[in-house]
C-alpha atoms as a PDB file:
ATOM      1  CA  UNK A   1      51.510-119.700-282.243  1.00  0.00           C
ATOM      2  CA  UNK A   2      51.990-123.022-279.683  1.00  0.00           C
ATOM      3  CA  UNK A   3      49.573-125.504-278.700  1.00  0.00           C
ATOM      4  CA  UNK A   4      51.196-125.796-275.610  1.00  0.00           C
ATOM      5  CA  UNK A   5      48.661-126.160-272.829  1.00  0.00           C
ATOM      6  CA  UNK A   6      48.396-123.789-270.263  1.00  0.00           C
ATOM      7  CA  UNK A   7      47.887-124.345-267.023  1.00  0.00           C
ATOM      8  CA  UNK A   8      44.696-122.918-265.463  1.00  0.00           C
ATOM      9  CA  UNK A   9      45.968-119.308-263.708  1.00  0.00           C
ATOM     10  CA  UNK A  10      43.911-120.034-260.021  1.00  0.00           C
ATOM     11  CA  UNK A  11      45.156-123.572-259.785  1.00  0.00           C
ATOM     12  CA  UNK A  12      48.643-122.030-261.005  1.00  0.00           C
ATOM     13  CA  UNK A  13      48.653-119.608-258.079  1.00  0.00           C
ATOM     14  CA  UNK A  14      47.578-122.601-255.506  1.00  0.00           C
ATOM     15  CA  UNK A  15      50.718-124.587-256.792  1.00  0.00           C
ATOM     16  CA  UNK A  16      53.037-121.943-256.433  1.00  0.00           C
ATOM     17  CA  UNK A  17      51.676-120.781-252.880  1.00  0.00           C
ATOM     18  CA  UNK A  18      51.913-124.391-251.321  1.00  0.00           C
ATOM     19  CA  UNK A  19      53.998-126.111-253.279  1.00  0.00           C
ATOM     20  CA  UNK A  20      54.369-129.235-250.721  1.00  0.00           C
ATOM     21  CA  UNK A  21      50.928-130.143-252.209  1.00  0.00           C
ATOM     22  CA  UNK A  22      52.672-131.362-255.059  1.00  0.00           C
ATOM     23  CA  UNK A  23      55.992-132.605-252.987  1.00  0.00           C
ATOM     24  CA  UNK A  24      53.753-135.007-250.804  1.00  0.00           C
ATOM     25  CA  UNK A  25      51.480-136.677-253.958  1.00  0.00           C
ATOM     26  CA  UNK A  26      53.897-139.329-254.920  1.00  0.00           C
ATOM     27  CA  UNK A  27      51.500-140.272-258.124  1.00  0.00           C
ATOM     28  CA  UNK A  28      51.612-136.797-259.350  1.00  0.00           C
ATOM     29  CA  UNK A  29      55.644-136.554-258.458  1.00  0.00           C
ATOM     30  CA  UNK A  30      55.886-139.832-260.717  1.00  0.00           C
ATOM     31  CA  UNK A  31      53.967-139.016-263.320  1.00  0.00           C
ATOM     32  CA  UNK A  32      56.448-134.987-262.932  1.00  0.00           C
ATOM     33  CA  UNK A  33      59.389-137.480-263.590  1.00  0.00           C
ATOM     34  CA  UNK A  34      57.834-139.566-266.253  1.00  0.00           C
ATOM     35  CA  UNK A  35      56.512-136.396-268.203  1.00  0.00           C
ATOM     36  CA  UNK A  36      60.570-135.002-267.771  1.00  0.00           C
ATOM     37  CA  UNK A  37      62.012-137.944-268.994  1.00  0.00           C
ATOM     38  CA  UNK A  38      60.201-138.048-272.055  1.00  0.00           C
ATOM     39  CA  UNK A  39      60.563-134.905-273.199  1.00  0.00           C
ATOM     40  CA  UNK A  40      64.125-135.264-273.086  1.00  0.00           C
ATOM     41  CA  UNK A  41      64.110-137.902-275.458  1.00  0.00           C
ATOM     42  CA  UNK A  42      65.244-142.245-275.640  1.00  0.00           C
ATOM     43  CA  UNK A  43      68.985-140.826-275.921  1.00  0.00           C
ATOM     44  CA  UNK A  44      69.541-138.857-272.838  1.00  0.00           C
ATOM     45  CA  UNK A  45      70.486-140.853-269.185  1.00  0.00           C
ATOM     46  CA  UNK A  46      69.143-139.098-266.475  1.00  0.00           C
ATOM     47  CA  UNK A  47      71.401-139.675-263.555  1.00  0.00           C
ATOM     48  CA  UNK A  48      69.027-137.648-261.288  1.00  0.00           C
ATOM     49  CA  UNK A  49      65.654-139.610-262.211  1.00  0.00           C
ATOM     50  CA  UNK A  50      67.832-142.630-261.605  1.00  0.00           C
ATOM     51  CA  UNK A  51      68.689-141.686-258.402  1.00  0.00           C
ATOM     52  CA  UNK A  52      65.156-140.770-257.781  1.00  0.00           C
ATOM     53  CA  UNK A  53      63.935-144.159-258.243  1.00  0.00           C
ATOM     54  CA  UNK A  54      66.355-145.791-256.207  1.00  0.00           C
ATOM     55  CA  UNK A  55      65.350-143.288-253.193  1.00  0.00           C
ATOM     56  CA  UNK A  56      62.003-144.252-253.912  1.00  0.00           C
ATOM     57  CA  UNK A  57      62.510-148.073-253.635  1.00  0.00           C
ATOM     58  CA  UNK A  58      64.537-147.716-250.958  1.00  0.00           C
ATOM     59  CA  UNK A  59      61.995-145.545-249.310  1.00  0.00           C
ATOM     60  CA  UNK A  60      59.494-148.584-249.887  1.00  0.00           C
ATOM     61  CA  UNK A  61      61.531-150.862-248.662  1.00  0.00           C
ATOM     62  CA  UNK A  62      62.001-148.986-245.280  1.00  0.00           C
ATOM     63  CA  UNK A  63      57.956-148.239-244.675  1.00  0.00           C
ATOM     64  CA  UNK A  64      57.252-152.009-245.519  1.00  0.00           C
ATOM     65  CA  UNK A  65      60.373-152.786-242.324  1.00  0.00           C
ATOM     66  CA  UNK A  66      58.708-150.531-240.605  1.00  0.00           C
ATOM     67  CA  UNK A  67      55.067-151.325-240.987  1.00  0.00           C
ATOM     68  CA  UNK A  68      56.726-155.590-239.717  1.00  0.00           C
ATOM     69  CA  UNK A  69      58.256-154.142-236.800  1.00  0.00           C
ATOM     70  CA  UNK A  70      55.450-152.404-235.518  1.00  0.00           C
ATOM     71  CA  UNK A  71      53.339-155.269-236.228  1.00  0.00           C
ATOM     72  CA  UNK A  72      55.761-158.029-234.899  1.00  0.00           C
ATOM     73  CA  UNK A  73      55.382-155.308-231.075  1.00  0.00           C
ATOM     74  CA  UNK A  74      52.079-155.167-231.240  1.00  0.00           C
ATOM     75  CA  UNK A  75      51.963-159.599-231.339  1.00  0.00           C
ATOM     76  CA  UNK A  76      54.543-159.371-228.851  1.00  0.00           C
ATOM     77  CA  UNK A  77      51.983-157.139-226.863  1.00  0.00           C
ATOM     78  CA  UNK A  78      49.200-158.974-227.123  1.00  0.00           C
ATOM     79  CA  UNK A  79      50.959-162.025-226.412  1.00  0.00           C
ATOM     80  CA  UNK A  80      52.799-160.886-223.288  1.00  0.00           C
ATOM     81  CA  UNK A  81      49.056-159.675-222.081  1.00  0.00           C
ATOM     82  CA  UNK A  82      48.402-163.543-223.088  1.00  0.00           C
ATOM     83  CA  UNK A  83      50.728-165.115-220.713  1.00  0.00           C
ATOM     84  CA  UNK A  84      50.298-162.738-217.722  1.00  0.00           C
ATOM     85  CA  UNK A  85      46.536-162.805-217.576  1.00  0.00           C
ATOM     86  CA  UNK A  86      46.953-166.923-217.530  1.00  0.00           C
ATOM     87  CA  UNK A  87      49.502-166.310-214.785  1.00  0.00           C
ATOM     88  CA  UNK A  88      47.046-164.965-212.333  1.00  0.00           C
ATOM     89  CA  UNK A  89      44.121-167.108-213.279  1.00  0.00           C
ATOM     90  CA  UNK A  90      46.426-170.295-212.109  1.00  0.00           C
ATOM     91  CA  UNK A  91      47.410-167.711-208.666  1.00  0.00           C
ATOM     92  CA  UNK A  92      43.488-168.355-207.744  1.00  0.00           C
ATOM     93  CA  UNK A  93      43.136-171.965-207.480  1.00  0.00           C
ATOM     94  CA  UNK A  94      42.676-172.616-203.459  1.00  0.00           C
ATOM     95  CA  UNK A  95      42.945-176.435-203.799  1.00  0.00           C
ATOM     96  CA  UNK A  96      45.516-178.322-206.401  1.00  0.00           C
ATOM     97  CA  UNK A  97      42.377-180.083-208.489  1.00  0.00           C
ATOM     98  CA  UNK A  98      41.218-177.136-209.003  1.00  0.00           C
ATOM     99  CA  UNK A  99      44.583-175.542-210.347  1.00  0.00           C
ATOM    100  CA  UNK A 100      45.055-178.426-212.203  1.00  0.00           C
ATOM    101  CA  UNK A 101      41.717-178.368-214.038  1.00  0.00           C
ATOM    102  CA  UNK A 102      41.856-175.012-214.835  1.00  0.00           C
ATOM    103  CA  UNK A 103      44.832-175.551-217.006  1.00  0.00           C
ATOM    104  CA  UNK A 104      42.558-176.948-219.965  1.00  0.00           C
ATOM    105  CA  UNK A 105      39.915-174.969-219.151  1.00  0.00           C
ATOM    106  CA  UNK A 106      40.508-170.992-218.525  1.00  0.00           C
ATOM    107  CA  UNK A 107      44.013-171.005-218.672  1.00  0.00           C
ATOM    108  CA  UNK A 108      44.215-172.844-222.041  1.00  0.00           C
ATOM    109  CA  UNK A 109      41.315-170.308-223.602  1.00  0.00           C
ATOM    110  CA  UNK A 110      43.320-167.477-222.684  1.00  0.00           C
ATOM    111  CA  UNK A 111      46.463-168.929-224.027  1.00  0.00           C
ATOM    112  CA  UNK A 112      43.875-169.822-227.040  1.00  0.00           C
ATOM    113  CA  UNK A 113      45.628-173.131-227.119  1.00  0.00           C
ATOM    114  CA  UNK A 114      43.177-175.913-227.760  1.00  0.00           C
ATOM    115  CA  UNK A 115      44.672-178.760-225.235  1.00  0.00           C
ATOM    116  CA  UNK A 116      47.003-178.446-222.010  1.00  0.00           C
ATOM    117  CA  UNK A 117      48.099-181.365-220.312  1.00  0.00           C
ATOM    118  CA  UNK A 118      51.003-181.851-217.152  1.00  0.00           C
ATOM    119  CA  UNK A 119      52.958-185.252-217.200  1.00  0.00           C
ATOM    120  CA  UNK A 120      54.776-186.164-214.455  1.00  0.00           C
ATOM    121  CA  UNK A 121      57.559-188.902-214.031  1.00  0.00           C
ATOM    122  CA  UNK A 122      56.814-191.038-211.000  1.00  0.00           C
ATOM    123  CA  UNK A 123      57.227-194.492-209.759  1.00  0.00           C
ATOM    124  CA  UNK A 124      53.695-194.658-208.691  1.00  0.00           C
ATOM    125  CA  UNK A 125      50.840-196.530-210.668  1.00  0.00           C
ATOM    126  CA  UNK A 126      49.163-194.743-213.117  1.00  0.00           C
ATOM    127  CA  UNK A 127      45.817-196.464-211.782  1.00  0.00           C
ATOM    128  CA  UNK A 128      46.028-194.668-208.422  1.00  0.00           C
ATOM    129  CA  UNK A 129      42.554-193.037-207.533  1.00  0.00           C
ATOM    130  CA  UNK A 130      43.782-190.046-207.026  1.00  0.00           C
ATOM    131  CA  UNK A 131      45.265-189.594-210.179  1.00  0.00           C
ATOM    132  CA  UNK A 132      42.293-190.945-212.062  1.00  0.00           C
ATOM    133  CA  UNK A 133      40.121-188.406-210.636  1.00  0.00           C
ATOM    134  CA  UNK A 134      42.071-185.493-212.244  1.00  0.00           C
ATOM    135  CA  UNK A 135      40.790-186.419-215.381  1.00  0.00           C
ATOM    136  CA  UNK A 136      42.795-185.839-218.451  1.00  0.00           C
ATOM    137  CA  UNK A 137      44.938-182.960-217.798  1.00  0.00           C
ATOM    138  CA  UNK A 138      47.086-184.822-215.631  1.00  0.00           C
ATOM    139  CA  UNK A 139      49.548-188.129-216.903  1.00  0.00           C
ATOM    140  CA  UNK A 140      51.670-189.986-215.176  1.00  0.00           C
ATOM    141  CA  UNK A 141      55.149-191.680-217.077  1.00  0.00           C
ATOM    142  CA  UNK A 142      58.065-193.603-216.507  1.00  0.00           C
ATOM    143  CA  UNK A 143      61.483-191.974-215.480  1.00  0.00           C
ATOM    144  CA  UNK A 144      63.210-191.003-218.505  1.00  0.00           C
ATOM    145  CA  UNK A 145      59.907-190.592-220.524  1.00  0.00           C
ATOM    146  CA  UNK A 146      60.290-186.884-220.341  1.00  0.00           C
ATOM    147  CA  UNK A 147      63.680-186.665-221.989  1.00  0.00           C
ATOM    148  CA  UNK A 148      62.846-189.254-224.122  1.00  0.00           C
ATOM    149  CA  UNK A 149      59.331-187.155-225.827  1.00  0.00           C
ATOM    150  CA  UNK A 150      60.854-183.769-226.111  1.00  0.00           C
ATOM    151  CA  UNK A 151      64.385-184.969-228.032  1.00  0.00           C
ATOM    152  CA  UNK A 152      62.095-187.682-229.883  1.00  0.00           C
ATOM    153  CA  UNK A 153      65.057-190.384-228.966  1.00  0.00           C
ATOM    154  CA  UNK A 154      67.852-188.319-230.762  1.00  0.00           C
ATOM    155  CA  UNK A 155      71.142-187.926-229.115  1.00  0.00           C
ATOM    156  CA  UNK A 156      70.665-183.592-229.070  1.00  0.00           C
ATOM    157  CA  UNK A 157      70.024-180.954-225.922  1.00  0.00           C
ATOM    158  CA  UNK A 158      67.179-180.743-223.712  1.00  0.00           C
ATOM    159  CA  UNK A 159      65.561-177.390-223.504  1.00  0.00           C
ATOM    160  CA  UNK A 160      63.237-176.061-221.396  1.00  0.00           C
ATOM    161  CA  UNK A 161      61.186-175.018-223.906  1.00  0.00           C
ATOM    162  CA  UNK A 162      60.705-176.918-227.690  1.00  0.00           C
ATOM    163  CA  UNK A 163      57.865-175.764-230.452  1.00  0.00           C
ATOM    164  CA  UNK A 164      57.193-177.944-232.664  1.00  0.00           C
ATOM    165  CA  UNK A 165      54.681-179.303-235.670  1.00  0.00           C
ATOM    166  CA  UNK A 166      52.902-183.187-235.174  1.00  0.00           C
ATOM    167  CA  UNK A 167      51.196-185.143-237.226  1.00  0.00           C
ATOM    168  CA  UNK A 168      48.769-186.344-234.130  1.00  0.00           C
ATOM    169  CA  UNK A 169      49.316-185.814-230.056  1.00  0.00           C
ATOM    170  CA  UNK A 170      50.211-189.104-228.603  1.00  0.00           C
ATOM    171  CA  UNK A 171      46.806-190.518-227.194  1.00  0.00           C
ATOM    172  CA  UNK A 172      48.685-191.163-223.819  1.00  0.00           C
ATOM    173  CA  UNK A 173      49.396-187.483-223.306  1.00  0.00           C
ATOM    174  CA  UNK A 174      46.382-185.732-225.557  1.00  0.00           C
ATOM    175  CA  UNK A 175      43.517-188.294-224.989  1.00  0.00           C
ATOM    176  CA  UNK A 176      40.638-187.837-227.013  1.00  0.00           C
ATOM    177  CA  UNK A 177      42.072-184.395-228.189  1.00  0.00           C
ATOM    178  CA  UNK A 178      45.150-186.354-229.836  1.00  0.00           C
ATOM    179  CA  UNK A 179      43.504-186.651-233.633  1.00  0.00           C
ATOM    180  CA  UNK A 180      43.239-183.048-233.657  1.00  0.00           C
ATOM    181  CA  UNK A 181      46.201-181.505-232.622  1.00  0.00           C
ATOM    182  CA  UNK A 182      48.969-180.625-235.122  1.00  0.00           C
ATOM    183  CA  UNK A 183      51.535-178.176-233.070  1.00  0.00           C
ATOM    184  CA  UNK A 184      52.293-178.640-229.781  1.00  0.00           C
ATOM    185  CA  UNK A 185      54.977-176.501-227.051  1.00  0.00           C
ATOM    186  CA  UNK A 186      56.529-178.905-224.638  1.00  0.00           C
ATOM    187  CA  UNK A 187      57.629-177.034-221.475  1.00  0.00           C
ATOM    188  CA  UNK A 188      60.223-179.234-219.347  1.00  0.00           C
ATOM    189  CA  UNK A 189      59.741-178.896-215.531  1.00  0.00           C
ATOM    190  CA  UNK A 190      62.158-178.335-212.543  1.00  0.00           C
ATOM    191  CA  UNK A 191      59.915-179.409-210.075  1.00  0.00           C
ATOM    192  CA  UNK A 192      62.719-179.183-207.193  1.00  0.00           C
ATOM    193  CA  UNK A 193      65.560-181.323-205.865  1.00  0.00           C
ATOM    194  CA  UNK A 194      65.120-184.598-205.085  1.00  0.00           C
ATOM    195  CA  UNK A 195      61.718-184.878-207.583  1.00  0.00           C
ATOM    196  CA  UNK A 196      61.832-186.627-210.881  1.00  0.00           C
ATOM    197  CA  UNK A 197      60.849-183.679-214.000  1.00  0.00           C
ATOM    198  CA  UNK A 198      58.088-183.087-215.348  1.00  0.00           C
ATOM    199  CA  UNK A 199      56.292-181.961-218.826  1.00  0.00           C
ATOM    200  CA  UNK A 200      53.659-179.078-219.479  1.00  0.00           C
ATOM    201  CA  UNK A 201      52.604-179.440-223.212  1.00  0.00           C
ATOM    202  CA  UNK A 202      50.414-177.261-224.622  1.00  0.00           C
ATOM    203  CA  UNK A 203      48.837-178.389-228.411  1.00  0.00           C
ATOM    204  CA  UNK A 204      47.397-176.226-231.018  1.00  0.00           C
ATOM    205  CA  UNK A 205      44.759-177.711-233.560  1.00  0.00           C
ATOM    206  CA  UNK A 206      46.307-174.842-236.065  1.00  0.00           C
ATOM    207  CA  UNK A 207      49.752-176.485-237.217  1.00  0.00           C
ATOM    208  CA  UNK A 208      51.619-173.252-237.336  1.00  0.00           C
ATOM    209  CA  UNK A 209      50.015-172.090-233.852  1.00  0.00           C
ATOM    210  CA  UNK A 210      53.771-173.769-232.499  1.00  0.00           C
ATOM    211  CA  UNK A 211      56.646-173.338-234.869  1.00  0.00           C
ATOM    212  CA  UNK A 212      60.792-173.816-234.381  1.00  0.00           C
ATOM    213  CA  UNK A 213      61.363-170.325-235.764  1.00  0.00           C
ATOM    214  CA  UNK A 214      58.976-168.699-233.410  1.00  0.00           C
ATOM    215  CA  UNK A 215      60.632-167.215-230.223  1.00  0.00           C
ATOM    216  CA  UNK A 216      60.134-168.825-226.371  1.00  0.00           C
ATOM    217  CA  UNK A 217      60.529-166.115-224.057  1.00  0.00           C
ATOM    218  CA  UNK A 218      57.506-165.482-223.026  1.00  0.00           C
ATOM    219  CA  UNK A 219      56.785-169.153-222.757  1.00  0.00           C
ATOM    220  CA  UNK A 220      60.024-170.169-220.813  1.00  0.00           C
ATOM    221  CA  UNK A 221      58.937-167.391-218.491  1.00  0.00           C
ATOM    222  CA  UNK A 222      56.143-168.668-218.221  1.00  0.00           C
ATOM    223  CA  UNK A 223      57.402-172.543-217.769  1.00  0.00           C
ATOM    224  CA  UNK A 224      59.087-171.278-214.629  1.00  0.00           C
ATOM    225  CA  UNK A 225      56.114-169.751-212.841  1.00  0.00           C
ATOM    226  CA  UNK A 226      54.239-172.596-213.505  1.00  0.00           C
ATOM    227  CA  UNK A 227      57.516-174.695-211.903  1.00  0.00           C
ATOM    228  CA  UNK A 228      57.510-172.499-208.795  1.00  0.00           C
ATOM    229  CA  UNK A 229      53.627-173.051-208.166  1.00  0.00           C
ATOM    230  CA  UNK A 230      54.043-176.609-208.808  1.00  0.00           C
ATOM    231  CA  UNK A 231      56.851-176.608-206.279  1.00  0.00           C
ATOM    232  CA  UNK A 232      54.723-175.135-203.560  1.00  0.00           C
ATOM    233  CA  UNK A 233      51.909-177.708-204.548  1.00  0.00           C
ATOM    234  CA  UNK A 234      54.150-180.458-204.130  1.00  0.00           C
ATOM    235  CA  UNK A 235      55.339-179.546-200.896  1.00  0.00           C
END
């Protein structure tokens, strides 16, 4: 006699006739394994259900790379979609106070950003009228001042493009917005020969919105559209 258990005949018969049932459960192929190694006892190495495990692992390790790259395309997506729909909102301005006023309004939701402001170098006087009356999105600096913000006075290279955590925006740049922001993108300006540069910032109340490991295609692509319509403004 055995009190070995036997397995119910119809459920037998489905095992045998689609065996991938089985193949594909990765609990019930674990607990196949675990059932195996125990009945062959503490003293026995099994090479195979060693090898197993390492497959397995492996396995993991290449769904959970997977599952990040497909993630990491769809952000890359979503944020190309970002910068091209806030492309052709600034094509629609008809009249430069209106381009620049749309910056921190529908151009700086659809970047979700929560402040955009343009500094420009220039000799002139900060208190001109016509500078006033662009209201906050537009500041006026020194020559050198641009250089001077994005390397923070360190002797290192300019680039076009530099992410970065704050503790506050300057209040010169960010105005009243300057307490909250905590990440900003500084996007240095060609603005043609013969013109002094200038500055597009773009600050984040969320202070890893803007980070130094994050990547700045999109937004040096973006840094020279915005130079060529400034260009054409200018001129």
């Amino acid at each position: 006699m055995t009190n070995t258990a036997k397995i119910e005949e119809t459920l037998r018969d489905k095992i045998i006739s689609a065996p991938e049932m089985i193949l594909d459960d990765q609990d019930v192929m674990n607990a196949l394994i675990a059932a195996n190694e125990r009945s062959m006892g503490g003293n026995i190495v099994d090479l195979r259900g060693i090898a197993m495990e390492r497959l397995e692992a492996r396995l993991d390790r290449l769904e959970d790379t997977h599952r990040s790259v497909i993630a990491a395309a769809y952000e890359n997506l979503a944020g190309t979609n970002q910068v091209h729909r806030a492309i052709l909102r600034m094509m629609d301005p008809l009249e430069f106070e209106t381009f620049l006023r749309d910056l921190d309004g529908e151009v700086a939701d659809i970047l979700r950003v929560d402040a955009v402001r343009l500094v420009l170098e220039t000799e002139q006087n900060d208190d001109d009228p016509a500078i006033n009356k662009l209201g906050n999105v537009l500041s006026v600096a020194e020559p050198g001042f641009v250089e001077t913000y994005l390397t923070q006075g360190r002797n290192v290279p300019v680039r076009q493009v530099t992410l970065r955590q704050v503790e506050a925006g300057p209040d010169n740049i960010y105005g009243d917005k300057s307490g909250f922001v905590r990440s900003e993108a500084c996007l240095r300006l060609d603005l043609g020969e013969g013109r002094l540069p200038g500055m597009l910032i773009m600050g984040a109340e969320d202070p890893h919105h803007f980070t130094p490991q994050q990547g700045s295609d999109l937004l040096t692509f973006f840094a020279g559209v915005f130079e060529r319509a400034m260009r054409r403004w200018l001129s």
